[in-house]
N, C-alpha and C. Protein backbone atom coordinates (compact mmCIF):
# COMPACT_ATOMS: atom_id res chain seq x y z
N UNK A 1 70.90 47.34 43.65
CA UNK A 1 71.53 46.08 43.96
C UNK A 1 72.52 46.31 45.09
N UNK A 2 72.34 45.44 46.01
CA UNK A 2 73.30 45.84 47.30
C UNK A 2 74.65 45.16 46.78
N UNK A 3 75.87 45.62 47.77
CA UNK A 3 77.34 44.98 47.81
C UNK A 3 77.34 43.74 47.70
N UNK A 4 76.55 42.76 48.76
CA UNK A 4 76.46 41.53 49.18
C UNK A 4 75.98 40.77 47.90
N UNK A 5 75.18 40.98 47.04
CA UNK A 5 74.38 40.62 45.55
C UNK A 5 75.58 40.56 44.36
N UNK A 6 75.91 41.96 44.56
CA UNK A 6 77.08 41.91 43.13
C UNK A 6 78.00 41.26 43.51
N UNK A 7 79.13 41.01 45.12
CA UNK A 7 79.83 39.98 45.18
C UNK A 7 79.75 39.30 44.94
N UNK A 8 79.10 38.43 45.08
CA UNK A 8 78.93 36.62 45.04
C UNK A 8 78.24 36.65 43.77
N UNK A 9 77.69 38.06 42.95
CA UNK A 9 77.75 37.58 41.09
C UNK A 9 79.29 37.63 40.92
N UNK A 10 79.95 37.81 41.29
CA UNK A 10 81.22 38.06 40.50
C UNK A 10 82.10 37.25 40.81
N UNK A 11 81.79 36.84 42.21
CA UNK A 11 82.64 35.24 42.49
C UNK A 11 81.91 34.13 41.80
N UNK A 12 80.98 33.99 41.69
CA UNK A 12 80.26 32.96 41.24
C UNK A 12 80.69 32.77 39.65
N UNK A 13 80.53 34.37 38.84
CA UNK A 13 81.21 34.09 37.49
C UNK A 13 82.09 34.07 36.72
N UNK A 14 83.32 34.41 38.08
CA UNK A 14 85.22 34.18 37.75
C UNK A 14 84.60 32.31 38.12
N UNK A 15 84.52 32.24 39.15
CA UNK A 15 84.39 30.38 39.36
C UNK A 15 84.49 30.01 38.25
N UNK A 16 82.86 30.08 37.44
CA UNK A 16 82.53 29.78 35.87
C UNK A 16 83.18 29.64 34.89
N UNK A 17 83.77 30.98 34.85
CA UNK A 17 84.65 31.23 34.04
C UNK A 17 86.17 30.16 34.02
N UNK A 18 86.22 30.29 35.31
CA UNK A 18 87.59 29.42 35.05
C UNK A 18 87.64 27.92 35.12
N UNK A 19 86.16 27.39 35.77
CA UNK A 19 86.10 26.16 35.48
C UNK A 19 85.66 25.95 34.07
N UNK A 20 85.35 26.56 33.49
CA UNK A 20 84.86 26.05 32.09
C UNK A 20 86.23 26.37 31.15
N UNK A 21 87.10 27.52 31.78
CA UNK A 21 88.36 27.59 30.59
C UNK A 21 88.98 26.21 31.09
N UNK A 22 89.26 25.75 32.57
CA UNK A 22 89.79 24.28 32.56
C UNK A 22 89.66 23.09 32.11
N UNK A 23 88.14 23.09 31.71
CA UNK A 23 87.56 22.45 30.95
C UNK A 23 87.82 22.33 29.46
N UNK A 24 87.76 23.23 28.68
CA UNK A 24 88.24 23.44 27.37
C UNK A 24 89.54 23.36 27.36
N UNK A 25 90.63 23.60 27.79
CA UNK A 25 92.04 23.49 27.60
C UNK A 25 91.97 22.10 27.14
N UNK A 26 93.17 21.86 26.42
CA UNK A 26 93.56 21.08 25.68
C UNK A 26 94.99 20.18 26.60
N UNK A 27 94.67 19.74 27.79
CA UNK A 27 95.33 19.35 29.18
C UNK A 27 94.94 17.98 29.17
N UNK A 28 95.79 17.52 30.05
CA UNK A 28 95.51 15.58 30.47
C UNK A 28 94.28 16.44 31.89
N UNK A 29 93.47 15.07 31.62
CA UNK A 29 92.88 14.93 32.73
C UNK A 29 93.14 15.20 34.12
N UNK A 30 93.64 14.56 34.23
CA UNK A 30 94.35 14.52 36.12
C UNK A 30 95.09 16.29 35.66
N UNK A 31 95.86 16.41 35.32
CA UNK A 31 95.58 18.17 34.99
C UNK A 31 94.91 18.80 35.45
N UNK A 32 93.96 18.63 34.48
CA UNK A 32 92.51 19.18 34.58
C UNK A 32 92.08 19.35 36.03
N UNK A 33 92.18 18.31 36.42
CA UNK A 33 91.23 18.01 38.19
C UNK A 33 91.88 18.62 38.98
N UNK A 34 93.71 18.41 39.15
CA UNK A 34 94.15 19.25 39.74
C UNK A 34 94.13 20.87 39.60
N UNK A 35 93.67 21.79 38.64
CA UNK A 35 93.84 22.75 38.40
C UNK A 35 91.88 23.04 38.65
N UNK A 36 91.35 22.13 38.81
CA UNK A 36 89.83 22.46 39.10
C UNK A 36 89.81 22.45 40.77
N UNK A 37 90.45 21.26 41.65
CA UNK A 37 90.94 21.54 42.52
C UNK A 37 91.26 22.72 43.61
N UNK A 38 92.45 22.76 42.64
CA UNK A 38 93.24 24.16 43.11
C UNK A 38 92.60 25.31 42.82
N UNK A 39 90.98 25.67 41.76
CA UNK A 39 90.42 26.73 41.44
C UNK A 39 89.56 26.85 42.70
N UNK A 40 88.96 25.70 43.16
CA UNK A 40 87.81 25.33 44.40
C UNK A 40 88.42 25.78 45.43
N UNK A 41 89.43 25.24 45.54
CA UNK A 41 90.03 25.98 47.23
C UNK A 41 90.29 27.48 46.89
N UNK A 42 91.17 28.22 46.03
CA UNK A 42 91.16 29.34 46.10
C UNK A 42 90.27 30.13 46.10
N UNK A 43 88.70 29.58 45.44
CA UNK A 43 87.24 29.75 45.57
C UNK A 43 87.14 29.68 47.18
N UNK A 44 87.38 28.30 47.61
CA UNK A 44 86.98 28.26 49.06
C UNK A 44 87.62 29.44 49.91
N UNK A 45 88.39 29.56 49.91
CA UNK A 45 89.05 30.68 50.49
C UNK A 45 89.26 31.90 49.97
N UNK A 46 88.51 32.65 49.25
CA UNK A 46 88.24 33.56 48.82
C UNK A 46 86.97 33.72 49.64
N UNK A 47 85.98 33.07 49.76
CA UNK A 47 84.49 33.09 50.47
C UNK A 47 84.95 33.52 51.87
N UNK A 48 85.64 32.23 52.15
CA UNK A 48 85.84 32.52 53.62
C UNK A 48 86.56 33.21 54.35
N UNK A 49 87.23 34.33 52.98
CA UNK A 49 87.56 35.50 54.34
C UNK A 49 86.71 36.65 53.82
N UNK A 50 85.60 36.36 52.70
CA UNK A 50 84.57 37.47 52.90
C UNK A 50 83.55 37.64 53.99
N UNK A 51 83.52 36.24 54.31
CA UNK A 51 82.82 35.86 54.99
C UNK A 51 83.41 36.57 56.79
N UNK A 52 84.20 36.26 56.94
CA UNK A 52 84.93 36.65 58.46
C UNK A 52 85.50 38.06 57.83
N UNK A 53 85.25 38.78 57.08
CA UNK A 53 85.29 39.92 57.06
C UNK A 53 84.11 40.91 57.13
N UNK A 54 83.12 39.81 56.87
CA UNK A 54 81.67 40.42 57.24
C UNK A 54 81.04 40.08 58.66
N UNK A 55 82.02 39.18 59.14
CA UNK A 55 81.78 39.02 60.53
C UNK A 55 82.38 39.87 61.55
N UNK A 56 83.58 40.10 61.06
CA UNK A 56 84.19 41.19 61.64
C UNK A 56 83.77 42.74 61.76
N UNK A 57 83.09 42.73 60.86
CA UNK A 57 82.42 44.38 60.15
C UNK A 57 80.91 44.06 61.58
N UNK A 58 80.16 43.34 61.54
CA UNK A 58 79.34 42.97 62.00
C UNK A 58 79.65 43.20 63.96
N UNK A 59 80.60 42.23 64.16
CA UNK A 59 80.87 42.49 65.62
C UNK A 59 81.50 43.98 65.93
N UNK A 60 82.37 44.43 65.48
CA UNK A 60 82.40 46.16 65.38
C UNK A 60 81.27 46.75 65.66
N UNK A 61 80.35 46.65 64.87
CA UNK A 61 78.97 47.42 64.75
C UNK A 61 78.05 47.42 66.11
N UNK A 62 78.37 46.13 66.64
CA UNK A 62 77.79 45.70 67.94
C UNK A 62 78.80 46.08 69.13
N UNK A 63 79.89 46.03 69.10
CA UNK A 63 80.28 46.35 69.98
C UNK A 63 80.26 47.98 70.18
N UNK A 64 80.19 48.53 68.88
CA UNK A 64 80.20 49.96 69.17
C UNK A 64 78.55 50.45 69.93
N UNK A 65 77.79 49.69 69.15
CA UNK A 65 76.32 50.25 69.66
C UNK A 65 76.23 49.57 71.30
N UNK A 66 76.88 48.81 71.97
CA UNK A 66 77.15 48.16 73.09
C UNK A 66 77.47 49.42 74.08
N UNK A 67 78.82 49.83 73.27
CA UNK A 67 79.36 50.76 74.32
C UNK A 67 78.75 52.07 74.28
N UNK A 68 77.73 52.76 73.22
CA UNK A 68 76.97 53.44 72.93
C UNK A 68 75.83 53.44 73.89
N UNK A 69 75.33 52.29 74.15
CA UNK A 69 73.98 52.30 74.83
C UNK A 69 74.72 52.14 76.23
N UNK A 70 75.96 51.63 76.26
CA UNK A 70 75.96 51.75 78.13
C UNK A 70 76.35 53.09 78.07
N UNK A 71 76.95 53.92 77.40
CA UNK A 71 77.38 55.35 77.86
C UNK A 71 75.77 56.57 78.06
N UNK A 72 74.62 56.32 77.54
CA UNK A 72 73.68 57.01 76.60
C UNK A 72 73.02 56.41 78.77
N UNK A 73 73.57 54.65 78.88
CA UNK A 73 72.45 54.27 79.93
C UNK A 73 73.03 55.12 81.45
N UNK A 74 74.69 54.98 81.53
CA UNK A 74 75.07 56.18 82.60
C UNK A 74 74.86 57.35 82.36
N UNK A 75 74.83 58.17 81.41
CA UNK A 75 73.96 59.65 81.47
C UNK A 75 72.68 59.77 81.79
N UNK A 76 72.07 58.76 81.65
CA UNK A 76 70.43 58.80 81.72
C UNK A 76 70.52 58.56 83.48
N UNK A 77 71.30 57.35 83.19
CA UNK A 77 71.14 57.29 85.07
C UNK A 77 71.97 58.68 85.92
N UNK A 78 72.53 59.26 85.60
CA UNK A 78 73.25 59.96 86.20
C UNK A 78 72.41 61.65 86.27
N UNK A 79 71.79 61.73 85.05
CA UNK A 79 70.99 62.73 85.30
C UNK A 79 69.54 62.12 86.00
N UNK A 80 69.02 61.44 86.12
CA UNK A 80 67.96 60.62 86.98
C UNK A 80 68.63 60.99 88.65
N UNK A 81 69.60 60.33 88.88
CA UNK A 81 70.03 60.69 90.19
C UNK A 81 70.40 62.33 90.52
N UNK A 82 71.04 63.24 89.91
CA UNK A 82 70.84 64.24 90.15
C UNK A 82 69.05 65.10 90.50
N UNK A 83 68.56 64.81 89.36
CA UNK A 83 67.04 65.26 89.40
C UNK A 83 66.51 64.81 91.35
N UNK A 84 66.69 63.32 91.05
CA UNK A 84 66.42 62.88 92.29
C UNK A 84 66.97 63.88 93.77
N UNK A 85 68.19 63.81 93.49
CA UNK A 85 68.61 64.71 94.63
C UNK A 85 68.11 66.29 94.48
N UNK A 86 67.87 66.95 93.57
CA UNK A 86 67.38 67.90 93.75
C UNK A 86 66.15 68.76 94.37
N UNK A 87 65.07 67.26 93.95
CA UNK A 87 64.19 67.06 94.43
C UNK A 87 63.96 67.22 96.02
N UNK A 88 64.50 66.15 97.12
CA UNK A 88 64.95 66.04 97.79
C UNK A 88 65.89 66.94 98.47
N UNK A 89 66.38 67.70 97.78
CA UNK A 89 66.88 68.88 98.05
C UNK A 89 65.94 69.96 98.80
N UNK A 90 65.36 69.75 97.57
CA UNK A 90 64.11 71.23 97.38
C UNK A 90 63.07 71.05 98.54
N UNK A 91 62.50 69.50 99.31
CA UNK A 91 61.85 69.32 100.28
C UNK A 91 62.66 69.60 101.37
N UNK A 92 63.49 69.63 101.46
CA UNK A 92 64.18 69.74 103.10
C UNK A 92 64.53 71.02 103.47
């Protein structure tokens, strides 16, 4: 089971969990809603900085393989141009 699978079981069944204990409490209504409310947004925002934390993890990854492939593309070119001149060397 990957990271990404067991997270969102475990957000999904604190959610559960606590909307259904809000539910059972023995609270006024409007209570209730407000404290179901206030469970949803802290839900909502719990997601959404897993979320931009997996975006963040993500652009890292790219930017590193970015600067990876231009460094990997000036060695390649740089030994290409040497060869070249050697070549050229070697005829004259």
């Amino acid at each position: 089971m990957n990271s990404g699978k067991l997270v969102t079981g475990v957000l999904i069944g604190a959610a559960a969990g606590a909307i259904l204990g809000i539910l059972f409490a023995p609270d006024k209504g409007s209570e209730t809603r407000t404290r179901i409310g206030k469970k949803g947004s802290d839900l909502s925002n719990s997601v959404r900085d897993k979320i931009n934390d997996l975006v963040d993890g993500i652009s890292n990854h790219y930017e590193s393989a970015k600067s990876e492939a231009e460094n990997a593309y000036d060695q390649g070119k740089d030994k290409f141009d040497s060869a070249k001149s050697d070549v050229r060397n070697s005829f004259s």
